[in-house]
PDB file of N, CA and C in Angstrom:
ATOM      1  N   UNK A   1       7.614  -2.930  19.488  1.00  0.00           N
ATOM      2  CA  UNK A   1       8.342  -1.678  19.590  1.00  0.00           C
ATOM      3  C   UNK A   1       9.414  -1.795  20.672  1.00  0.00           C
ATOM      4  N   UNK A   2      10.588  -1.167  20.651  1.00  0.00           N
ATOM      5  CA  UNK A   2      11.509  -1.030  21.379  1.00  0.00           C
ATOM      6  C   UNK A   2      11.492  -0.306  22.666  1.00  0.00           C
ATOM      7  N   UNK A   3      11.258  -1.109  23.612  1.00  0.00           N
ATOM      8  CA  UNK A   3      10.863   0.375  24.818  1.00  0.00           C
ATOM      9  C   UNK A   3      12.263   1.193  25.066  1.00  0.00           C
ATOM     10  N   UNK A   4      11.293   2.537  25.749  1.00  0.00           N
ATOM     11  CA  UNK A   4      11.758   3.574  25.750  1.00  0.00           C
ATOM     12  C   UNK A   4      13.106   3.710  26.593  1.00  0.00           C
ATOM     13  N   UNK A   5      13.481   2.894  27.381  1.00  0.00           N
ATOM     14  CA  UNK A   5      14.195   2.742  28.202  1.00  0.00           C
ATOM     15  C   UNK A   5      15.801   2.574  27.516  1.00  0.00           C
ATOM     16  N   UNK A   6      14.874   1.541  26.790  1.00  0.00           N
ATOM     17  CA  UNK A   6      16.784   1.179  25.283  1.00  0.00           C
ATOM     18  C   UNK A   6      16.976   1.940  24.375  1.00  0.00           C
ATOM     19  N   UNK A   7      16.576   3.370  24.386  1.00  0.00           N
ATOM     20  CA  UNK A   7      16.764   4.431  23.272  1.00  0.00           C
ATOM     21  C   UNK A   7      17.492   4.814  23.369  1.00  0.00           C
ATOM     22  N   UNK A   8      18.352   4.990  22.430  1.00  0.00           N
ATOM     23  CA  UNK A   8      19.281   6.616  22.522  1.00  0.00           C
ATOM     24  C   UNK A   8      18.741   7.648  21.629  1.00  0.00           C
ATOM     25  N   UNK A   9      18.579   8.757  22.421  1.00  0.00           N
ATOM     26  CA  UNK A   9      17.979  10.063  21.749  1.00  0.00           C
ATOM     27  C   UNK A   9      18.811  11.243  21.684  1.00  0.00           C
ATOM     28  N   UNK A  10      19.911  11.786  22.451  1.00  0.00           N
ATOM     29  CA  UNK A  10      20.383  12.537  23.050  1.00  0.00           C
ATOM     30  C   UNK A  10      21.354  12.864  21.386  1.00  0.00           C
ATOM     31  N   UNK A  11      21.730  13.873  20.874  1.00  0.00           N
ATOM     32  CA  UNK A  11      22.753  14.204  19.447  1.00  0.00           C
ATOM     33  C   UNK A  11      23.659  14.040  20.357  1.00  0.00           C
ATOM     34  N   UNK A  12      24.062  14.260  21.427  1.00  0.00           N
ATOM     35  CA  UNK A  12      25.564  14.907  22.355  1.00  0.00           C
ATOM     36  C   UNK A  12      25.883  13.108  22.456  1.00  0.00           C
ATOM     37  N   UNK A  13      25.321  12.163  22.838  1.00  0.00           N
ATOM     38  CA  UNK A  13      25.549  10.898  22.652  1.00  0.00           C
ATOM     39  C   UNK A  13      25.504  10.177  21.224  1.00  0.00           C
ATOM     40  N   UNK A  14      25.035  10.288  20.116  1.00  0.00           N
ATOM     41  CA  UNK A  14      25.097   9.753  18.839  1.00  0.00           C
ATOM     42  C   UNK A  14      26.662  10.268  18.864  1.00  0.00           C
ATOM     43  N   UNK A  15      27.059  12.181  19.257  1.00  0.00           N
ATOM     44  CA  UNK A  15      28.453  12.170  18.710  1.00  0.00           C
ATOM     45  C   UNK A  15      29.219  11.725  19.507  1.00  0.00           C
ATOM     46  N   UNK A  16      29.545  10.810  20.985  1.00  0.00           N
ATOM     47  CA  UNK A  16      29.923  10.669  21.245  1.00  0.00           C
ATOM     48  C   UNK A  16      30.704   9.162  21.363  1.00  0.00           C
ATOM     49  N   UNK A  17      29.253   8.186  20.671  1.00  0.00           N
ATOM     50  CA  UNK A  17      29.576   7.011  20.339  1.00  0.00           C
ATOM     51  C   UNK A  17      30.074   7.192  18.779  1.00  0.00           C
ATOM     52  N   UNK A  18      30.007   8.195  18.001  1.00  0.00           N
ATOM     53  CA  UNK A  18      31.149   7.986  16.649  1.00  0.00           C
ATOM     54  C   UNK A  18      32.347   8.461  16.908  1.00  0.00           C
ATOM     55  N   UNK A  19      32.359   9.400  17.806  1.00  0.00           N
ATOM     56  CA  UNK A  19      33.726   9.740  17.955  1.00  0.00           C
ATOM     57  C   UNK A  19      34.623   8.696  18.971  1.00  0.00           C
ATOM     58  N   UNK A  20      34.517   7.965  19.888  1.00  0.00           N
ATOM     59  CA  UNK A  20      34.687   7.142  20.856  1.00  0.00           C
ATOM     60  C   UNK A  20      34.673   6.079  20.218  1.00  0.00           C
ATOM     61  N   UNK A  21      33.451   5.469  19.581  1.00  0.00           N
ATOM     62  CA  UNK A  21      33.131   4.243  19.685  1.00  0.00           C
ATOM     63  C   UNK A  21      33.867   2.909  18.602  1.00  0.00           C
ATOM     64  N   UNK A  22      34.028   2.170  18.887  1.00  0.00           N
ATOM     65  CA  UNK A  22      34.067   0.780  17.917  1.00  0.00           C
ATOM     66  C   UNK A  22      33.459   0.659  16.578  1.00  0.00           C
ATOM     67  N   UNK A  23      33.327   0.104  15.166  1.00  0.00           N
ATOM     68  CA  UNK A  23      32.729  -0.156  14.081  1.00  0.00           C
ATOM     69  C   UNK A  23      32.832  -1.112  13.677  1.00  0.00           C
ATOM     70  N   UNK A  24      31.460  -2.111  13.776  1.00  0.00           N
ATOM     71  CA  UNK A  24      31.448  -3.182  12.724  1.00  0.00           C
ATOM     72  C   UNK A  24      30.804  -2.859  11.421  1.00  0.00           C
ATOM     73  N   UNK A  25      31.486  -3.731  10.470  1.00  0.00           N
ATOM     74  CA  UNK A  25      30.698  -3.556   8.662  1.00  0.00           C
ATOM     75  C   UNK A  25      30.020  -4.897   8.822  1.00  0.00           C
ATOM     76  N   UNK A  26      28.648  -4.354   8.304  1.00  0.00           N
ATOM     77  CA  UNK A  26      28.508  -5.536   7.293  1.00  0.00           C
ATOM     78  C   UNK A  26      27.611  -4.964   6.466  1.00  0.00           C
ATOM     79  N   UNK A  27      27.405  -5.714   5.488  1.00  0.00           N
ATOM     80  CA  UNK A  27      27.303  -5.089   3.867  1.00  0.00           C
ATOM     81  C   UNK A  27      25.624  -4.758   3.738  1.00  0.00           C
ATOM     82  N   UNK A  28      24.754  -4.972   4.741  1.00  0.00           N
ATOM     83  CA  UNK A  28      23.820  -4.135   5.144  1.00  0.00           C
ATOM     84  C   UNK A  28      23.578  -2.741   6.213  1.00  0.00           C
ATOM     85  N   UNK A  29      24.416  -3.315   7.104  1.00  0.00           N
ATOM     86  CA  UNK A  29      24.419  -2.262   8.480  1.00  0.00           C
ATOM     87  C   UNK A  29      25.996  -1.837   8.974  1.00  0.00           C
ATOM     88  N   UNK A  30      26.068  -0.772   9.398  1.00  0.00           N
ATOM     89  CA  UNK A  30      27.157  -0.271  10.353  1.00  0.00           C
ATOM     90  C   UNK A  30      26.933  -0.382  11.961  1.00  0.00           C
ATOM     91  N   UNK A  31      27.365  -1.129  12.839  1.00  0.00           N
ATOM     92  CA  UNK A  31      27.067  -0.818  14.301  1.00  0.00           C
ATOM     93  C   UNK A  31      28.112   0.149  14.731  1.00  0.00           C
ATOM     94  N   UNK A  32      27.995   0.936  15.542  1.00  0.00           N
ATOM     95  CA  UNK A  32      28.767   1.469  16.940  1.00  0.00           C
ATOM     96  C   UNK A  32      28.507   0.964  17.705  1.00  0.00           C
ATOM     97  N   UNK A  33      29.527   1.096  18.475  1.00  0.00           N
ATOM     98  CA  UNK A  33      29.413   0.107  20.021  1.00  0.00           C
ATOM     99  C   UNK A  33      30.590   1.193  20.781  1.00  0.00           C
ATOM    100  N   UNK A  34      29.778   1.588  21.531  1.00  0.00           N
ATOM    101  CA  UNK A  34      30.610   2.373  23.449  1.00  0.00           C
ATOM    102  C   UNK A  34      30.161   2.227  24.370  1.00  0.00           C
ATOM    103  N   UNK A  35      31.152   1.941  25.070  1.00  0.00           N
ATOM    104  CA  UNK A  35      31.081   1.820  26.371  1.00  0.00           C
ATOM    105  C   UNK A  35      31.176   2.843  27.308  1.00  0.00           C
ATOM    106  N   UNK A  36      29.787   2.833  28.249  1.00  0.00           N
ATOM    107  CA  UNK A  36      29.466   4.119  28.946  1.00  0.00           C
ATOM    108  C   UNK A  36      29.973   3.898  30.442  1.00  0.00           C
ATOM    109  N   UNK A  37      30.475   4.398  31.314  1.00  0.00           N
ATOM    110  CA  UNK A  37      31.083   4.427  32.820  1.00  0.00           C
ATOM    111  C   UNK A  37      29.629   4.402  33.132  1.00  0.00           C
ATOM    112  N   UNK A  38      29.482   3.663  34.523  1.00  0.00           N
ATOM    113  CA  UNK A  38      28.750   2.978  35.164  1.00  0.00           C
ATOM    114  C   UNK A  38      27.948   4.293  35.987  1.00  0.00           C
ATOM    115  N   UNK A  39      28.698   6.017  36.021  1.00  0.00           N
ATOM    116  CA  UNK A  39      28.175   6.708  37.185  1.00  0.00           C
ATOM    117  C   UNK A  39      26.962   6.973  36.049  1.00  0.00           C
ATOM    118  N   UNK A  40      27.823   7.261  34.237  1.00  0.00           N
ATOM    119  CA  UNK A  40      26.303   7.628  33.629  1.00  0.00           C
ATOM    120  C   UNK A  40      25.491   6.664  32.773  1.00  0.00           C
ATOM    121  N   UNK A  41      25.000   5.156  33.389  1.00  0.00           N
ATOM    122  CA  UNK A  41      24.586   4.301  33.056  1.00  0.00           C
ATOM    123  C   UNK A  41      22.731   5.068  33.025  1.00  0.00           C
ATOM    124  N   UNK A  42      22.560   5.513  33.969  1.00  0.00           N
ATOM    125  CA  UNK A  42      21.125   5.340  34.711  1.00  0.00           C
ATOM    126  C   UNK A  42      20.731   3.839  34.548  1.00  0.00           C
ATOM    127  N   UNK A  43      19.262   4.299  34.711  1.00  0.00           N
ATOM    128  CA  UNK A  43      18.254   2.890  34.932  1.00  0.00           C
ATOM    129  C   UNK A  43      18.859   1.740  34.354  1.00  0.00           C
ATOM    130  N   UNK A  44      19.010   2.036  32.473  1.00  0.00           N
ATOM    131  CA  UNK A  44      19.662   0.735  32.086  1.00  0.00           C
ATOM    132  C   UNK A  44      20.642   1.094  31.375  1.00  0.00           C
ATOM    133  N   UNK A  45      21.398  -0.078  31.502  1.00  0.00           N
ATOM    134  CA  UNK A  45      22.927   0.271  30.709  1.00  0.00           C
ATOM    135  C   UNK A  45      22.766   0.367  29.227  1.00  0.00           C
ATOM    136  N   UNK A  46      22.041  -0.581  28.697  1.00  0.00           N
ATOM    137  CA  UNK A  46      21.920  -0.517  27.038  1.00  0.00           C
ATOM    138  C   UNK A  46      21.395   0.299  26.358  1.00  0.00           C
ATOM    139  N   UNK A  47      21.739   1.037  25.539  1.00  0.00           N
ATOM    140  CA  UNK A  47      20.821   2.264  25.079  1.00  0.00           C
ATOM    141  C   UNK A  47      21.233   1.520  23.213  1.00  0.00           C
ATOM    142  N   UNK A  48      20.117   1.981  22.508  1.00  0.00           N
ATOM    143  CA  UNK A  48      20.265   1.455  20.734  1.00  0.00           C
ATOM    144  C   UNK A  48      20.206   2.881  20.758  1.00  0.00           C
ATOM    145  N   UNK A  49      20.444   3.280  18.968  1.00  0.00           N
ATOM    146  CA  UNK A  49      19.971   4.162  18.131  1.00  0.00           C
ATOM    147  C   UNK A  49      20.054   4.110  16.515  1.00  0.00           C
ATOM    148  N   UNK A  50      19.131   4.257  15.961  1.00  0.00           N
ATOM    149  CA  UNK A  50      19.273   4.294  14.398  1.00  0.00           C
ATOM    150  C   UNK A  50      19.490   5.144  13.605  1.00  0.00           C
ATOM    151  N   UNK A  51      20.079   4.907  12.901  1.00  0.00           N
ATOM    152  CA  UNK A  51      20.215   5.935  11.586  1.00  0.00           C
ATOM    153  C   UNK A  51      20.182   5.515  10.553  1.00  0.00           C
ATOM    154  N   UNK A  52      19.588   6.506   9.963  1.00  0.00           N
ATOM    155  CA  UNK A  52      19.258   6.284   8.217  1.00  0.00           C
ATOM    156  C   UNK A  52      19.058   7.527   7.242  1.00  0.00           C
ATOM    157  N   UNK A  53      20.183   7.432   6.476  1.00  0.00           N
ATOM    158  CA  UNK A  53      20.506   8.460   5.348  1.00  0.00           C
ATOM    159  C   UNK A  53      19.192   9.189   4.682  1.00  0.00           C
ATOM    160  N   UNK A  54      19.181  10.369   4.249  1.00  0.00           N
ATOM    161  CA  UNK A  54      18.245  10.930   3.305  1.00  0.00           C
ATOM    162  C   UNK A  54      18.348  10.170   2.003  1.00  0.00           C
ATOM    163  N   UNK A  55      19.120  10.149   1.814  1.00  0.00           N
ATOM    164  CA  UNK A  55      19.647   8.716   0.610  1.00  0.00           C
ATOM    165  C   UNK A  55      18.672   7.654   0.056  1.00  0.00           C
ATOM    166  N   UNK A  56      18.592   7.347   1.215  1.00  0.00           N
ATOM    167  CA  UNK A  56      17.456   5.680   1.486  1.00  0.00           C
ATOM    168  C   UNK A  56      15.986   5.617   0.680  1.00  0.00           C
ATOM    169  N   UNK A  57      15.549   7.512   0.948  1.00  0.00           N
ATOM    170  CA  UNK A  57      14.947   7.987   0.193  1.00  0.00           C
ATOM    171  C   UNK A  57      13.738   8.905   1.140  1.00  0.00           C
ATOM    172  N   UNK A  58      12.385   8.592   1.102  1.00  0.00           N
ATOM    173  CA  UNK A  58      11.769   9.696   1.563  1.00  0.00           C
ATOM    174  C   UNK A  58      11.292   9.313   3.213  1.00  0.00           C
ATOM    175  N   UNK A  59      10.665  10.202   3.949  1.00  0.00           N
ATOM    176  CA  UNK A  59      10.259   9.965   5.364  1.00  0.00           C
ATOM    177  C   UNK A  59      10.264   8.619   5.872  1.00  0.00           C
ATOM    178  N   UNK A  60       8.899   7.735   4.745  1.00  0.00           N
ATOM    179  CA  UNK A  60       8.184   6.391   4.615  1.00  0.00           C
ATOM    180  C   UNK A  60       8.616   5.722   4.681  1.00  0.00           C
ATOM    181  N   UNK A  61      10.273   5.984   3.524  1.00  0.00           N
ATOM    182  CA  UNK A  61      11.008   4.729   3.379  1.00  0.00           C
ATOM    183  C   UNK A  61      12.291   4.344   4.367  1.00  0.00           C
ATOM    184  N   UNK A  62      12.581   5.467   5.082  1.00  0.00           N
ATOM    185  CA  UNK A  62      13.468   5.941   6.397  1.00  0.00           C
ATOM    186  C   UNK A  62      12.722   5.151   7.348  1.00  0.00           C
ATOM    187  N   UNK A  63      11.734   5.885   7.873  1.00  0.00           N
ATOM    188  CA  UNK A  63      10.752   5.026   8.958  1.00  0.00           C
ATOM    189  C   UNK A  63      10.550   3.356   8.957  1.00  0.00           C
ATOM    190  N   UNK A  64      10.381   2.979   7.943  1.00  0.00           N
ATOM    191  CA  UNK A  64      10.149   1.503   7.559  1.00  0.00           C
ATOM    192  C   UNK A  64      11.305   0.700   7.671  1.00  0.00           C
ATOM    193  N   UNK A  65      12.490   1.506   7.123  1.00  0.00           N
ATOM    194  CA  UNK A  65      13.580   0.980   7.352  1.00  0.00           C
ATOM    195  C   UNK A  65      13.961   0.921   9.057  1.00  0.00           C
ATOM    196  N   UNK A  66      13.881   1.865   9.461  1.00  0.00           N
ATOM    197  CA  UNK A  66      13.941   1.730  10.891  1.00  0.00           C
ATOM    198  C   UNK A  66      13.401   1.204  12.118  1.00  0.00           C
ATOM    199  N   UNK A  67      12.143   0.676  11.358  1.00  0.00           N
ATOM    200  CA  UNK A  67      11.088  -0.178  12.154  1.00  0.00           C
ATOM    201  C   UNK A  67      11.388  -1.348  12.137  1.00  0.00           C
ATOM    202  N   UNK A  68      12.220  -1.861  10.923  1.00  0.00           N
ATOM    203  CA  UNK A  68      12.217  -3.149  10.515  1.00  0.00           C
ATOM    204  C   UNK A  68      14.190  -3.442  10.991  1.00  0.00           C
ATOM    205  N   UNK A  69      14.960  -2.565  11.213  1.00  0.00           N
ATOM    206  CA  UNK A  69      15.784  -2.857  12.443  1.00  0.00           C
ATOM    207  C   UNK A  69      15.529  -2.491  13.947  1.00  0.00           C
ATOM    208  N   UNK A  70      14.569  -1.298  14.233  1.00  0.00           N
ATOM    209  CA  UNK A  70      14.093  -1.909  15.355  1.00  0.00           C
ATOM    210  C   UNK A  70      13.731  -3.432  15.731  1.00  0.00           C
ATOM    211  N   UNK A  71      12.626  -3.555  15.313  1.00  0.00           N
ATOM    212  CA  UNK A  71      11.949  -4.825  15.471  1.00  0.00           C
ATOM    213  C   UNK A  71      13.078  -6.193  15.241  1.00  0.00           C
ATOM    214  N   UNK A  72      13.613  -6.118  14.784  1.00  0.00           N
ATOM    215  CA  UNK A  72      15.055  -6.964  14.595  1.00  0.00           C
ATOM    216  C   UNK A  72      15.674  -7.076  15.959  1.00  0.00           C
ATOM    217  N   UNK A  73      16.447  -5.882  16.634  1.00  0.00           N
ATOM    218  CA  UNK A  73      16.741  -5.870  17.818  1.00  0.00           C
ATOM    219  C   UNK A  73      16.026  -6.402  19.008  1.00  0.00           C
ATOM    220  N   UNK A  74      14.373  -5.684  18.642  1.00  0.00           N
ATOM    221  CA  UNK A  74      13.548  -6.270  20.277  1.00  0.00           C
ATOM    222  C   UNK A  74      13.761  -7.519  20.173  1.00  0.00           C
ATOM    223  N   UNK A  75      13.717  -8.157  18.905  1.00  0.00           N
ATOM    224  CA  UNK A  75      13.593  -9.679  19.116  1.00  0.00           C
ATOM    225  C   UNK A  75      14.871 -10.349  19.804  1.00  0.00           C
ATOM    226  N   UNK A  76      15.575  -9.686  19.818  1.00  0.00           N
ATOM    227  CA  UNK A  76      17.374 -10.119  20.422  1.00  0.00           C
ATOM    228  C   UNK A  76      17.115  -9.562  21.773  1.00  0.00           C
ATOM    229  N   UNK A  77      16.060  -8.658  22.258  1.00  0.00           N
ATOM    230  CA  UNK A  77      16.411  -8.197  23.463  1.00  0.00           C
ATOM    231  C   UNK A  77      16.906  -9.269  24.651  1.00  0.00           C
ATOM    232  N   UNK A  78      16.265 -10.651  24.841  1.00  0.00           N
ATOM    233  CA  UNK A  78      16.852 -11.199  25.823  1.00  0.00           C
ATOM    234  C   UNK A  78      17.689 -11.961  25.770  1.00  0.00           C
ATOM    235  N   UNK A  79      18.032 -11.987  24.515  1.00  0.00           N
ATOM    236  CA  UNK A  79      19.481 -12.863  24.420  1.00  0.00           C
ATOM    237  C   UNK A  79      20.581 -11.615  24.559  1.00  0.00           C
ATOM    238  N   UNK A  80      20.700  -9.987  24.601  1.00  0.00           N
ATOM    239  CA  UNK A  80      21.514  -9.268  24.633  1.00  0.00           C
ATOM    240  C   UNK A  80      21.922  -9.249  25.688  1.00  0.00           C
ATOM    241  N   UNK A  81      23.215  -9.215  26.465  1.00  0.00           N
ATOM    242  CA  UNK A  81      24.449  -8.770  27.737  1.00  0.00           C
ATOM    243  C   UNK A  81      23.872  -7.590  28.017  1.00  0.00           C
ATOM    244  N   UNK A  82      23.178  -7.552  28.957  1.00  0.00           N
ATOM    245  CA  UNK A  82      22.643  -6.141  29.437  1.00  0.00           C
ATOM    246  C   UNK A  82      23.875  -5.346  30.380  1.00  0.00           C
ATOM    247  N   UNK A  83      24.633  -4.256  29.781  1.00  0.00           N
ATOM    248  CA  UNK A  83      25.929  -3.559  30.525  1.00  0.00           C
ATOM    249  C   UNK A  83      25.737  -2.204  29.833  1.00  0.00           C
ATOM    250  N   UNK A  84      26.581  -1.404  30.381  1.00  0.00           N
ATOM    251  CA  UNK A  84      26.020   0.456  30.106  1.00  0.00           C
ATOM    252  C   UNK A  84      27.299   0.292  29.032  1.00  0.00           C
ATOM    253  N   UNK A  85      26.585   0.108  27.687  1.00  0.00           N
ATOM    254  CA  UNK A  85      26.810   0.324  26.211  1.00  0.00           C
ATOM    255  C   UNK A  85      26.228   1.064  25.760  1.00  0.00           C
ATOM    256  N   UNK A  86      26.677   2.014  25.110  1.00  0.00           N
ATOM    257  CA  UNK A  86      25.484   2.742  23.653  1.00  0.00           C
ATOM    258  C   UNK A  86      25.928   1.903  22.255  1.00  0.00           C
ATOM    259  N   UNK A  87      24.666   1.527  21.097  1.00  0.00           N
ATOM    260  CA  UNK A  87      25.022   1.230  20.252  1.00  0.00           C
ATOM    261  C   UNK A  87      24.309   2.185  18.985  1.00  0.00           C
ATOM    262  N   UNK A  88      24.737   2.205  17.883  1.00  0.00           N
ATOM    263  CA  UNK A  88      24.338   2.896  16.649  1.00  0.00           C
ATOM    264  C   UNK A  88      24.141   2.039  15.540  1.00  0.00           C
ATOM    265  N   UNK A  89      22.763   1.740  15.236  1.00  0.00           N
ATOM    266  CA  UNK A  89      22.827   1.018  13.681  1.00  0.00           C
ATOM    267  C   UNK A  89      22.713   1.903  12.677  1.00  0.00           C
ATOM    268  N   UNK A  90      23.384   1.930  11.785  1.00  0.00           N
ATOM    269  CA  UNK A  90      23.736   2.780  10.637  1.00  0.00           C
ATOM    270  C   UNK A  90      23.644   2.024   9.228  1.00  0.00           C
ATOM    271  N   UNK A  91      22.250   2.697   8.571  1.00  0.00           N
ATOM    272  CA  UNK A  91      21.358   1.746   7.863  1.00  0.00           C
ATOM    273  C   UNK A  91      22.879   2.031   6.345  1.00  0.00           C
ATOM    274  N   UNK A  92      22.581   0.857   5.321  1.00  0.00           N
ATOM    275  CA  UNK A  92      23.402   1.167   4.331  1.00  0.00           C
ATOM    276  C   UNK A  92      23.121   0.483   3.393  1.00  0.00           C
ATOM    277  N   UNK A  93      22.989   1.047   2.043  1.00  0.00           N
ATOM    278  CA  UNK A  93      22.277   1.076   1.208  1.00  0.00           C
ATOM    279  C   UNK A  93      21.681   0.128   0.869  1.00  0.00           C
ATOM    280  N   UNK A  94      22.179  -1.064   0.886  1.00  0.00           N
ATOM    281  CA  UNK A  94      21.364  -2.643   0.404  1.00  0.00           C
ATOM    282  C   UNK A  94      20.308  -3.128   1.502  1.00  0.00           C
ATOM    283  N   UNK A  95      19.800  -2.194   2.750  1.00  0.00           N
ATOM    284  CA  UNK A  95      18.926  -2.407   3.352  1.00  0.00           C
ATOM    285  C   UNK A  95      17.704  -2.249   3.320  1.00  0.00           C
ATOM    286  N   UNK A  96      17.763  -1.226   2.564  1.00  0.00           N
ATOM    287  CA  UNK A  96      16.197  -0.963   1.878  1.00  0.00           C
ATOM    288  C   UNK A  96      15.627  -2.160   1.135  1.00  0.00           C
ATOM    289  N   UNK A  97      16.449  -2.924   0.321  1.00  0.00           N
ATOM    290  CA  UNK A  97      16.160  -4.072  -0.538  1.00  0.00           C
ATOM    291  C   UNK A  97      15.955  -5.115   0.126  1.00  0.00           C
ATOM    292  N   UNK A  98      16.713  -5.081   0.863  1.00  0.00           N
ATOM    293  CA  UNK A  98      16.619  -6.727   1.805  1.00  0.00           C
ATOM    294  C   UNK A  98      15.724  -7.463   2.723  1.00  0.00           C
ATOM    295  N   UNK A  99      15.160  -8.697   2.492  1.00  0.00           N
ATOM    296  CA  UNK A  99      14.173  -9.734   3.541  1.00  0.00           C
ATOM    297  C   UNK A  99      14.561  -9.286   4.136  1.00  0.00           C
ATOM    298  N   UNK A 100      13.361  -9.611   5.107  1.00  0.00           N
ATOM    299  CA  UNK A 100      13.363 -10.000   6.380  1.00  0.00           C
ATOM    300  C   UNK A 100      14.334 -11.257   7.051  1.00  0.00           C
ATOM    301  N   UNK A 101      14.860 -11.999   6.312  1.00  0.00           N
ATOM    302  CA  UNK A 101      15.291 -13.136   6.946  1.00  0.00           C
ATOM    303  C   UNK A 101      16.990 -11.905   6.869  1.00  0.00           C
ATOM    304  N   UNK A 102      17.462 -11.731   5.650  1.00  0.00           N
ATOM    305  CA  UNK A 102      18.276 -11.109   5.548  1.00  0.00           C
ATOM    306  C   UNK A 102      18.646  -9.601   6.934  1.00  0.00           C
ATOM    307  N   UNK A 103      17.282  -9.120   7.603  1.00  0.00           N
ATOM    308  CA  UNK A 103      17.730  -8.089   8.098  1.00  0.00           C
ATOM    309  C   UNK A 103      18.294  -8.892   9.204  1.00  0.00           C
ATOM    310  N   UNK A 104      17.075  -9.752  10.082  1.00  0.00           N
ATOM    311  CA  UNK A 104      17.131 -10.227  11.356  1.00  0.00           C
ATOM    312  C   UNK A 104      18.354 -10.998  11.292  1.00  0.00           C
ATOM    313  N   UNK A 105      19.296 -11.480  10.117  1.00  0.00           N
ATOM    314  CA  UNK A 105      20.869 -11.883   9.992  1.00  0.00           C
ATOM    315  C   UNK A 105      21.933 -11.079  10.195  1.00  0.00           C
ATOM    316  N   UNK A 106      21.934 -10.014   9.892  1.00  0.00           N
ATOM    317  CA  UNK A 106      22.215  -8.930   9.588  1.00  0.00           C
ATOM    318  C   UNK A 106      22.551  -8.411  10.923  1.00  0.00           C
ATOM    319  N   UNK A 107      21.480  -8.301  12.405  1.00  0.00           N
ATOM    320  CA  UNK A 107      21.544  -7.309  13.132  1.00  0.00           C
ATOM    321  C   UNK A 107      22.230  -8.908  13.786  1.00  0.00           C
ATOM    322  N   UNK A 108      22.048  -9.326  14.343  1.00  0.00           N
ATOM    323  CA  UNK A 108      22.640 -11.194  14.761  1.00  0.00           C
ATOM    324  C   UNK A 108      24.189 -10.850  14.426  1.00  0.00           C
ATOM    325  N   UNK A 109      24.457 -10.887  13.402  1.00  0.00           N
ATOM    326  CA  UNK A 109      25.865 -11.209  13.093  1.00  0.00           C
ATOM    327  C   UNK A 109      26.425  -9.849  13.570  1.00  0.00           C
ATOM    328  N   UNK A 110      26.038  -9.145  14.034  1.00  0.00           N
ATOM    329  CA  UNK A 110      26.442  -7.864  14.270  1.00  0.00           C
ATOM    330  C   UNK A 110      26.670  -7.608  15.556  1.00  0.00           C
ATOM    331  N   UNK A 111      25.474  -8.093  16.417  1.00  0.00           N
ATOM    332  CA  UNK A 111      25.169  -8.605  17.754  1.00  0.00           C
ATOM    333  C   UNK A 111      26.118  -9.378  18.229  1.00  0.00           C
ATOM    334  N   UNK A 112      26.458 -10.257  17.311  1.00  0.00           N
ATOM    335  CA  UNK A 112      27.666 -11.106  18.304  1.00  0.00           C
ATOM    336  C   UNK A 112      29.258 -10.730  18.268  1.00  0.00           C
ATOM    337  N   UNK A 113      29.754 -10.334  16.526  1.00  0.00           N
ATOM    338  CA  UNK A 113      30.570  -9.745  17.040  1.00  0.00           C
ATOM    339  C   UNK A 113      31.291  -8.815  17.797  1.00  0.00           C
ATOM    340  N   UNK A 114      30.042  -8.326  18.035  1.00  0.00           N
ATOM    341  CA  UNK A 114      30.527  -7.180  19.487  1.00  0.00           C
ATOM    342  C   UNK A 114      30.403  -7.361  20.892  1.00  0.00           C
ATOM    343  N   UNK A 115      30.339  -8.734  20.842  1.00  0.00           N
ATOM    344  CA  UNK A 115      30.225  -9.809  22.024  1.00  0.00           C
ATOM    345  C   UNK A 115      28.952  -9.126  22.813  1.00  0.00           C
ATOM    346  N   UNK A 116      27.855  -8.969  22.423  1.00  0.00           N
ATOM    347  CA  UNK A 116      26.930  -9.044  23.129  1.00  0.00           C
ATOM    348  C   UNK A 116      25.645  -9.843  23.391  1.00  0.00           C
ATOM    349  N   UNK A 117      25.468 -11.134  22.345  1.00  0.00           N
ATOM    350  CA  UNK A 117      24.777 -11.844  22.562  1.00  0.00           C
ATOM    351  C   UNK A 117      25.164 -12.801  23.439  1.00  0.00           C
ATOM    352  N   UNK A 118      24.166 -13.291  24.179  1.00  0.00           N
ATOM    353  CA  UNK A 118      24.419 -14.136  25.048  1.00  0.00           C
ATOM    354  C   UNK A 118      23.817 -15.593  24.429  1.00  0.00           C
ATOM    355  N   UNK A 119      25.107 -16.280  23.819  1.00  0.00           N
ATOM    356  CA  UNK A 119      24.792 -17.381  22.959  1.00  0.00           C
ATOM    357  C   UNK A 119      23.585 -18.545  24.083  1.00  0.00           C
ATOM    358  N   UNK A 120      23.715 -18.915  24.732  1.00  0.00           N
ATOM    359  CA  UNK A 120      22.657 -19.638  25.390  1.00  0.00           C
ATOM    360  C   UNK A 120      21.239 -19.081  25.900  1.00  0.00           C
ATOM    361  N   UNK A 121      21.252 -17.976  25.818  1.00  0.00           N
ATOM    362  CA  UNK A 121      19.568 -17.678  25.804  1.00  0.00           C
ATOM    363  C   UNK A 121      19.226 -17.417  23.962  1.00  0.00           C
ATOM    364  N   UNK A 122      19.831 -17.890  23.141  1.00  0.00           N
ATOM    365  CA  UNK A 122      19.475 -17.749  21.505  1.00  0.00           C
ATOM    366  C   UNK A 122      18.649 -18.734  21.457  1.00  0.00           C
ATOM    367  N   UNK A 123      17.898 -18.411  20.858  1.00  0.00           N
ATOM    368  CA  UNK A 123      16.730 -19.443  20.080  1.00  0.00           C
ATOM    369  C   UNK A 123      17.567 -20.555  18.667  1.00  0.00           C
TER     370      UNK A 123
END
């Protein structure tokens, strides 16, 4: 599980990283990426958050989907540039369908183009 520390929960911040923020595509996921000033970093700079359409389908299949890009991310946690960013994964439609090898690619290729992996702590 993703500790609580790297969440973003706040609606006033989800709208503030779509309205502000950066967008990568890729043909599973949408990221946001903003950059937060250092006075309102707190404890840690990195904050995630997910989203996933009513679309996707019911509670079960929302949740699952979101567990399974959580869990994608923790595994990147120490290869990630820890700096006061908010990011947004924004689930899209071919994610429901897709491996596992496919998600954990997915959040990676996403991860770096927004220059936040730190290629030498990668496995």
């Amino acid at each position: 599980m993703l500790p609580a520390t790297y969440r973003l929960r706040d609606p006033r911040d989800f709208r503030r990283v779509y309205a502000r923020g950066r967008s990568l595509v890729h043909r599973l996921a949408v990221l946001y990426v903003s950059p937060r000033d250092t006075a309102s970093a707190g404890s840690h700079g990195l904050r995630i958050g997910f989203v996933v359409s009513r679309k996707q389908g019911g509670a079960a299949a929302r949740n699952r989907i979101k567990r399974r890009l959580r869990e994608a991310v923790r595994r990147r946690l120490e290869a990630l540039v820890h700096r006061p960013v908010d990011l947004i994964f924004v689930c899209r439609s071919g994610l429901k369908s897709a491996t596992w090898p496919e998600v954990q690619a997915a959040v990676e290729e996403l991860l770096g183009r927004a220059g936040l992996l730190n290629r030498e702590k990668c496995p």
